[in-house]
Structure formats: structure tokens, C-alpha cells
C-alpha atoms as a PDB file:
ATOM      1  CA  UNK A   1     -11.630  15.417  -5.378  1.00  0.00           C
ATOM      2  CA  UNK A   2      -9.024  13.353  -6.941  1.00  0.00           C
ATOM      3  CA  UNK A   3      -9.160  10.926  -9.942  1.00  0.00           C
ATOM      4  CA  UNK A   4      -7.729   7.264  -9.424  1.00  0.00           C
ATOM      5  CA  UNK A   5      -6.295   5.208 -12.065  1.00  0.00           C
ATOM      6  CA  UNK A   6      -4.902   1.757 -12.678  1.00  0.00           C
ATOM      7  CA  UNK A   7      -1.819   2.519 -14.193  1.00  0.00           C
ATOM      8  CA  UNK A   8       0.448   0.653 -16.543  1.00  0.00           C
ATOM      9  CA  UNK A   9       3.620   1.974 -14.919  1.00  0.00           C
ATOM     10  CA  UNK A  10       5.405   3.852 -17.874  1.00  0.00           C
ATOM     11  CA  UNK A  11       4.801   7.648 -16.950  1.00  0.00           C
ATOM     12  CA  UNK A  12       7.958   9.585 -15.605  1.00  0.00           C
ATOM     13  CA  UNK A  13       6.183  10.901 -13.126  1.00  0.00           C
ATOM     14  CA  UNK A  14       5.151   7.436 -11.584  1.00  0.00           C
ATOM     15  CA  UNK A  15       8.438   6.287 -12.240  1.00  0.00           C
ATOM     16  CA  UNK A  16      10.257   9.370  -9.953  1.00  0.00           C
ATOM     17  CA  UNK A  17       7.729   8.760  -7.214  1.00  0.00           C
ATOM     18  CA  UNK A  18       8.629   4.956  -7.426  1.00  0.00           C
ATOM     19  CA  UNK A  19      12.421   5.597  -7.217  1.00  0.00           C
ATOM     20  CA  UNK A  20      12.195   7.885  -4.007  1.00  0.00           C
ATOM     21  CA  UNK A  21      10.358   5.383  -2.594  1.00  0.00           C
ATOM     22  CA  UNK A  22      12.497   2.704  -2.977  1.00  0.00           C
ATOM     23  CA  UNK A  23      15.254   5.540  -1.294  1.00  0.00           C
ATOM     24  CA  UNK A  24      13.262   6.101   0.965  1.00  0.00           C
ATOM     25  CA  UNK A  25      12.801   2.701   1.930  1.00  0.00           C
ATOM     26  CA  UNK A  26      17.022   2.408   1.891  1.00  0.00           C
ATOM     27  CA  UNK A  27      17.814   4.916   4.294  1.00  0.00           C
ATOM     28  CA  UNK A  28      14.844   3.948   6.848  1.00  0.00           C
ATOM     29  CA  UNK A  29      14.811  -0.078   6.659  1.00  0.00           C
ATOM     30  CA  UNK A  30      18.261  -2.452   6.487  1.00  0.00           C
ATOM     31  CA  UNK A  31      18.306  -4.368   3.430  1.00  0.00           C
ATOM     32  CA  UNK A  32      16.824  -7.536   5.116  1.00  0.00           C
ATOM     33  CA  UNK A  33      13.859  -5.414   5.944  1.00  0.00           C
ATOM     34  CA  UNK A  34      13.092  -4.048   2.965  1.00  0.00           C
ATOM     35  CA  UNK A  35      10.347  -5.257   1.128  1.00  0.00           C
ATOM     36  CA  UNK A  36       9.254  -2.532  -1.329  1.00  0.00           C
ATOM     37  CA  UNK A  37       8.509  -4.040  -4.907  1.00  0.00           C
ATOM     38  CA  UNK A  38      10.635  -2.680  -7.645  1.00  0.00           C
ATOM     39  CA  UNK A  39       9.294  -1.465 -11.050  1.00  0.00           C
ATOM     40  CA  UNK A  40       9.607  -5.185 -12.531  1.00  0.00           C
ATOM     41  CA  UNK A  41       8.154  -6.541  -9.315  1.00  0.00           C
ATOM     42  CA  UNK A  42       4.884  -3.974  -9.455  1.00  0.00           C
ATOM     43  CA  UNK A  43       4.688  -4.959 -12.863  1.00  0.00           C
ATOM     44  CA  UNK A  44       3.732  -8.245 -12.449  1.00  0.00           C
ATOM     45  CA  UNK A  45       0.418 -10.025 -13.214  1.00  0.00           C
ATOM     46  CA  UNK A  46      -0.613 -10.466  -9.393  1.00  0.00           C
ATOM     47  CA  UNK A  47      -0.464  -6.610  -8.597  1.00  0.00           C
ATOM     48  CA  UNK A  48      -2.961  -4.372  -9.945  1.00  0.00           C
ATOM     49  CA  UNK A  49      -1.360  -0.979  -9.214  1.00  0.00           C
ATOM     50  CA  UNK A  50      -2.957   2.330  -9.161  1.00  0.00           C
ATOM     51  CA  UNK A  51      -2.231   6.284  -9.168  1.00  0.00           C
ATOM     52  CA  UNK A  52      -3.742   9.170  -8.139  1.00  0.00           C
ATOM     53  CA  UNK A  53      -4.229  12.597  -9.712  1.00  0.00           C
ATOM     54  CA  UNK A  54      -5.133  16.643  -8.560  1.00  0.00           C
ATOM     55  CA  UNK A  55      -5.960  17.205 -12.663  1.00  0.00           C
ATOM     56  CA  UNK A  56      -2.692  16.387 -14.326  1.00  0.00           C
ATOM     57  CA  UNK A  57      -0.172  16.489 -11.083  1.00  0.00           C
ATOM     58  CA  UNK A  58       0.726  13.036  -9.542  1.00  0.00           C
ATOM     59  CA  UNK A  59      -0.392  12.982  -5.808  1.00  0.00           C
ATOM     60  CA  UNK A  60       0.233   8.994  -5.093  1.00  0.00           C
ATOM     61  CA  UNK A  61       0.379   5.856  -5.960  1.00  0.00           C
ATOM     62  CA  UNK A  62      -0.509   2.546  -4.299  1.00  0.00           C
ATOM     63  CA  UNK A  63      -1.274  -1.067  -5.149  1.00  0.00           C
ATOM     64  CA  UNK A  64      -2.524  -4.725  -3.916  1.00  0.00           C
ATOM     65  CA  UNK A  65      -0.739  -8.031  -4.567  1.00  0.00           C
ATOM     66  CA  UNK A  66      -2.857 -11.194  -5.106  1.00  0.00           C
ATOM     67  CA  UNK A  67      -0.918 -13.794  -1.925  1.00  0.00           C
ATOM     68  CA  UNK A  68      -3.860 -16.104  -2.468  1.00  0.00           C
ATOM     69  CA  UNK A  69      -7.614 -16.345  -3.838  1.00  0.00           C
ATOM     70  CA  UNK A  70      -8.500 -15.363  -0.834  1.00  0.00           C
ATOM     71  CA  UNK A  71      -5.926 -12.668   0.834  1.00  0.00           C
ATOM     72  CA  UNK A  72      -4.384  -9.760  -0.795  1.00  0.00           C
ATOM     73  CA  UNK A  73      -1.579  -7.504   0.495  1.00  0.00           C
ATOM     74  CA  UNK A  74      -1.230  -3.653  -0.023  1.00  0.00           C
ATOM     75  CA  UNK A  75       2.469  -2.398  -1.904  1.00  0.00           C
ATOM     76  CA  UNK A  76       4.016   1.043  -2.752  1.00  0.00           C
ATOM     77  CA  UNK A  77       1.603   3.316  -1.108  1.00  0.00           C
ATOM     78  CA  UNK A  78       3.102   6.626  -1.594  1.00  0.00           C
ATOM     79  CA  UNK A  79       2.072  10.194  -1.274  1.00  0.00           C
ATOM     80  CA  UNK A  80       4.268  12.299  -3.233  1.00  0.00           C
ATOM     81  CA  UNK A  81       5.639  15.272  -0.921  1.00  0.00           C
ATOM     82  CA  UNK A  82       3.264  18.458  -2.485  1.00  0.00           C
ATOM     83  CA  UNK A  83       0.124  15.836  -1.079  1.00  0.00           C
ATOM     84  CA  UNK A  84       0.626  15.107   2.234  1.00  0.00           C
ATOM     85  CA  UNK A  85      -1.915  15.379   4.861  1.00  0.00           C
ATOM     86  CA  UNK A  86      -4.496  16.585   2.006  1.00  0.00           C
ATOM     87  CA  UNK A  87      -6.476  13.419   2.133  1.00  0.00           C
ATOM     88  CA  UNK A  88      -4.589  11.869  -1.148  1.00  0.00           C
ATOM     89  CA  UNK A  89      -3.509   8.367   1.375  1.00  0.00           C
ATOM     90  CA  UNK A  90      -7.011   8.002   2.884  1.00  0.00           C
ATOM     91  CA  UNK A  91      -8.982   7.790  -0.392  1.00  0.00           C
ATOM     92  CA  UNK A  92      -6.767   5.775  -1.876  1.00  0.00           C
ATOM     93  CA  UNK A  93      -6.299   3.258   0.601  1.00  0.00           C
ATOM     94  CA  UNK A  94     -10.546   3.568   0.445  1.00  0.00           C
ATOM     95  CA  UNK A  95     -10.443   2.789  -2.856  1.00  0.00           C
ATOM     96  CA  UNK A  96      -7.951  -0.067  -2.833  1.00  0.00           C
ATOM     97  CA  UNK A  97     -10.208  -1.550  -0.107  1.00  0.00           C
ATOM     98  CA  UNK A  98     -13.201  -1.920  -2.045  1.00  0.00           C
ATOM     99  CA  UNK A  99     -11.271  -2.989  -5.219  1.00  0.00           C
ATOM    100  CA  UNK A 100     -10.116  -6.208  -3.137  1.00  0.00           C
ATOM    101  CA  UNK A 101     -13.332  -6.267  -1.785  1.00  0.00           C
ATOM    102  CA  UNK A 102     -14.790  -6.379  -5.206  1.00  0.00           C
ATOM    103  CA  UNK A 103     -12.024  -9.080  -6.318  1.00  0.00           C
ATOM    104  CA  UNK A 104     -13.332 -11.228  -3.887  1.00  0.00           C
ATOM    105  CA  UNK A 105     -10.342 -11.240  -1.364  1.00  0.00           C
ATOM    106  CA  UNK A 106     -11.247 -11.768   2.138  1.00  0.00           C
ATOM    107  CA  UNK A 107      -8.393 -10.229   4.058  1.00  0.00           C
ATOM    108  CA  UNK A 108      -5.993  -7.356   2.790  1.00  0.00           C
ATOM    109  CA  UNK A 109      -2.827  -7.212   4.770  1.00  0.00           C
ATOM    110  CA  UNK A 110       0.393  -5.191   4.727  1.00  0.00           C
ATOM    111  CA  UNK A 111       3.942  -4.800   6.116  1.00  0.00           C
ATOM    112  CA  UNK A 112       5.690  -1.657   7.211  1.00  0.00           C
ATOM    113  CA  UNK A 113       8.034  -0.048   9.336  1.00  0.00           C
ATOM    114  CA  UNK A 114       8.502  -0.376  12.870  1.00  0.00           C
ATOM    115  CA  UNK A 115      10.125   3.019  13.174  1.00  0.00           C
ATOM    116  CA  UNK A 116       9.651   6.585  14.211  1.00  0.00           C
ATOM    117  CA  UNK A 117       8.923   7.280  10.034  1.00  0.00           C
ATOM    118  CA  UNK A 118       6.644   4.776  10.128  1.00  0.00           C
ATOM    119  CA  UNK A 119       3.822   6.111  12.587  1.00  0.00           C
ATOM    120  CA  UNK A 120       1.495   8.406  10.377  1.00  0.00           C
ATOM    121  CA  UNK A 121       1.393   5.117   7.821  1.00  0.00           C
ATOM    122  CA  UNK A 122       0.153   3.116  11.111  1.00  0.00           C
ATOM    123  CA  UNK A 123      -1.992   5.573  11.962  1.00  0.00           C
ATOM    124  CA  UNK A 124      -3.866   6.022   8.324  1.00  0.00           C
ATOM    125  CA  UNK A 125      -3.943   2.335   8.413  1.00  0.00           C
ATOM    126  CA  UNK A 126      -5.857   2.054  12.025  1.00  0.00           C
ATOM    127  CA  UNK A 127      -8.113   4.850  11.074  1.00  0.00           C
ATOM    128  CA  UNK A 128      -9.065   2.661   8.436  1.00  0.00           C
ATOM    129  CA  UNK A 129     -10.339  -0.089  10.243  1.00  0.00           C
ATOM    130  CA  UNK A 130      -6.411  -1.989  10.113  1.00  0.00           C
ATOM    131  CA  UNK A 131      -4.908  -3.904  13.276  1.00  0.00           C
ATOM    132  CA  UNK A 132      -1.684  -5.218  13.646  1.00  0.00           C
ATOM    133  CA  UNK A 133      -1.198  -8.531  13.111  1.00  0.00           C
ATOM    134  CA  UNK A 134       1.398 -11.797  13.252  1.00  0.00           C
ATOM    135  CA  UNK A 135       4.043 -12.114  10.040  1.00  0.00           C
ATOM    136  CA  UNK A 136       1.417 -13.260   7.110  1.00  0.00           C
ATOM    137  CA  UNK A 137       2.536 -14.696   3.776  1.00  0.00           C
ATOM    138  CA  UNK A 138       6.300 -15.530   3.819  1.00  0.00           C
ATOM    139  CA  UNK A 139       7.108 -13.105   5.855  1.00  0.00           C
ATOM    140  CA  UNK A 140       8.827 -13.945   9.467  1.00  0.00           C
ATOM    141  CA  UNK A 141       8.876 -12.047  12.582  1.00  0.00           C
ATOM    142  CA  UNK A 142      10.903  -9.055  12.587  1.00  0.00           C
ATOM    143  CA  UNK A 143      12.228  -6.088  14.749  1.00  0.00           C
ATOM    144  CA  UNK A 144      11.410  -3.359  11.827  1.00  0.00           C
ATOM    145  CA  UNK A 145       8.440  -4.419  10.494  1.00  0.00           C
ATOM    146  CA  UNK A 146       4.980  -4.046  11.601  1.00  0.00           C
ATOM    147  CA  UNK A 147       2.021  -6.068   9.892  1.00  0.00           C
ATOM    148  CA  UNK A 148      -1.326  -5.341   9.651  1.00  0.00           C
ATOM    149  CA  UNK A 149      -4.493  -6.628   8.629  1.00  0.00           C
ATOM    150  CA  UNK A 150      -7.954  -5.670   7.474  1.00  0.00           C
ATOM    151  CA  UNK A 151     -10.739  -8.596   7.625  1.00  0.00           C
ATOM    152  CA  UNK A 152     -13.148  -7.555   4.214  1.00  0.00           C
ATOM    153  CA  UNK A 153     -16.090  -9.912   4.346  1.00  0.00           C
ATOM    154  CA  UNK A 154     -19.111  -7.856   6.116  1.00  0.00           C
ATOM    155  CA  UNK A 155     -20.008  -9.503   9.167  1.00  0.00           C
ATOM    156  CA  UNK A 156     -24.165  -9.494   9.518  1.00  0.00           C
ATOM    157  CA  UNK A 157     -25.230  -8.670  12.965  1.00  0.00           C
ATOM    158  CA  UNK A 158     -28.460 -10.542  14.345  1.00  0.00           C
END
């Protein structure tokens, strides 16, 4: 099992998996598709950012952004390279679920990639109860993203 921590964003370790991200993100998406928060970006008070640990090795990292009282959308979910397919992605995205659910958002959303890299993210997301979805937020319809959506209030069944 692996420990999950909100996470103030100083550690070298978080700050390596950040920066291969953002590479990442530069050699998959053109620039006008690229929106992956920077360090000054995650730092700021409407993302509550998280990491997650096999004893004292990094494994990932992800986060939510507040859009509204109401909706919430998912940043810099990362597995670093020695943690995929282990499990790391699922329970965090778990976890970041019911930590919007417990700040009272109704609907966490995300954007991603539209290409071939892209897939296994779509797929986690699906598994986890995500559909795709029209541009949310600011965002406008575009050929290399993909959104997504995840409705949090419990619906009661009579």
C-alpha cells in the first residue's frame, strides 16, 4: 500500500517528476494544446496538490483545481516511470475523488490528450467511472484534447 500526501511542492524529487512532465507534455501536445500547470501555477491557492509514496521513493503525483464552488478539475497526474501499471494512478485518482467529494464539488473534470500516448490515461479514467465530455471551463473544442467528466453527488435509487 502506498502513503498519499498533500504536498507543498519543494522536494527535488516532486520537482524532477514535475519537469518531465511538463517535457513530456512538449513533445506529445503543440503549444496551443498544452495545458499542464507549471510549478507557480500548481502552487496556487485553488489547487490542492498531492504525492504519492512506496516508503521514501516518489511513485506520483496528482492534483485538483477549484473552477467553481461547485466543479473541480484534475492537473499533473503523473506516475513516475519505476510505478507504472502497479496500481500507483488508480488509488490516487481514488483518493483525489473522494477529497473533491469531501470539498463539496459536484463534478470533477479533466483535459487530456487525444493521441496514441494518451489512451492508458483514458482508460484509468473510464475505469473510474469518467466519460468524455464537451470543452468545460475555458477551454474550447480541440483536435488534441479529450475532456472528461465524473458527476460526484450519489444519486439515491427508489
Amino acid at each position: 500500500m502506498y502513503k498519499i500526501k498533500l504536498d507543498n511542492l519543494t522536494g527535488t524529487e516532486i520537482l524532477g517528476l514535475l519537469q518531465e512532465h511538463l517535457e513530456d507534455m512538449k513533445k506529445t501536445s503543440p503549444p496551443e494544446s498544452k495545458h499542464a500547470l507549471d510549478l507557480s501555477g500548481l502552487k496556487d491557492s485553488s489547487v490542492k496538490f498531492w504525492t504519492i509514496w512506496d516508503d521514501s521513493k516518489l511513485a506520483g503525483c496528482g492534483a485538483f483545481k477549484q473552477l467553481d464552488t461547485d466543479h473541480a478539475e484534475i492537473k499533473s497526474m503523473r506516475t513516475t516511470s519505476n510505478y507504472k501499471n502497479k496500481g500507483v494512478a488508480s488509488q490516487l485518482l481514488m483518493f483525489i475523488v473522494e477529497q473533491a467529494k469531501l470539498s463539496g464539488y459536484k463534478t470533477l473534470s479533466l483535459e487530456t490528450g487525444a493521441m496514441d500516448y494518451f489512451v492508458p490515461a483514458h482508460r484509468l479514467y473510464q475505469k473510474h467511472g469518467f466519460s468524455f465530455c464537451a470543452p468545460f471551463s475555458d477551454y474550447k473544442q480541440d483536435s488534441n484534447s479529450k475532456f472528461m467528466s465524473l458527476s460526484l453527488i450519489d444519486e439515491v435509487v427508489t
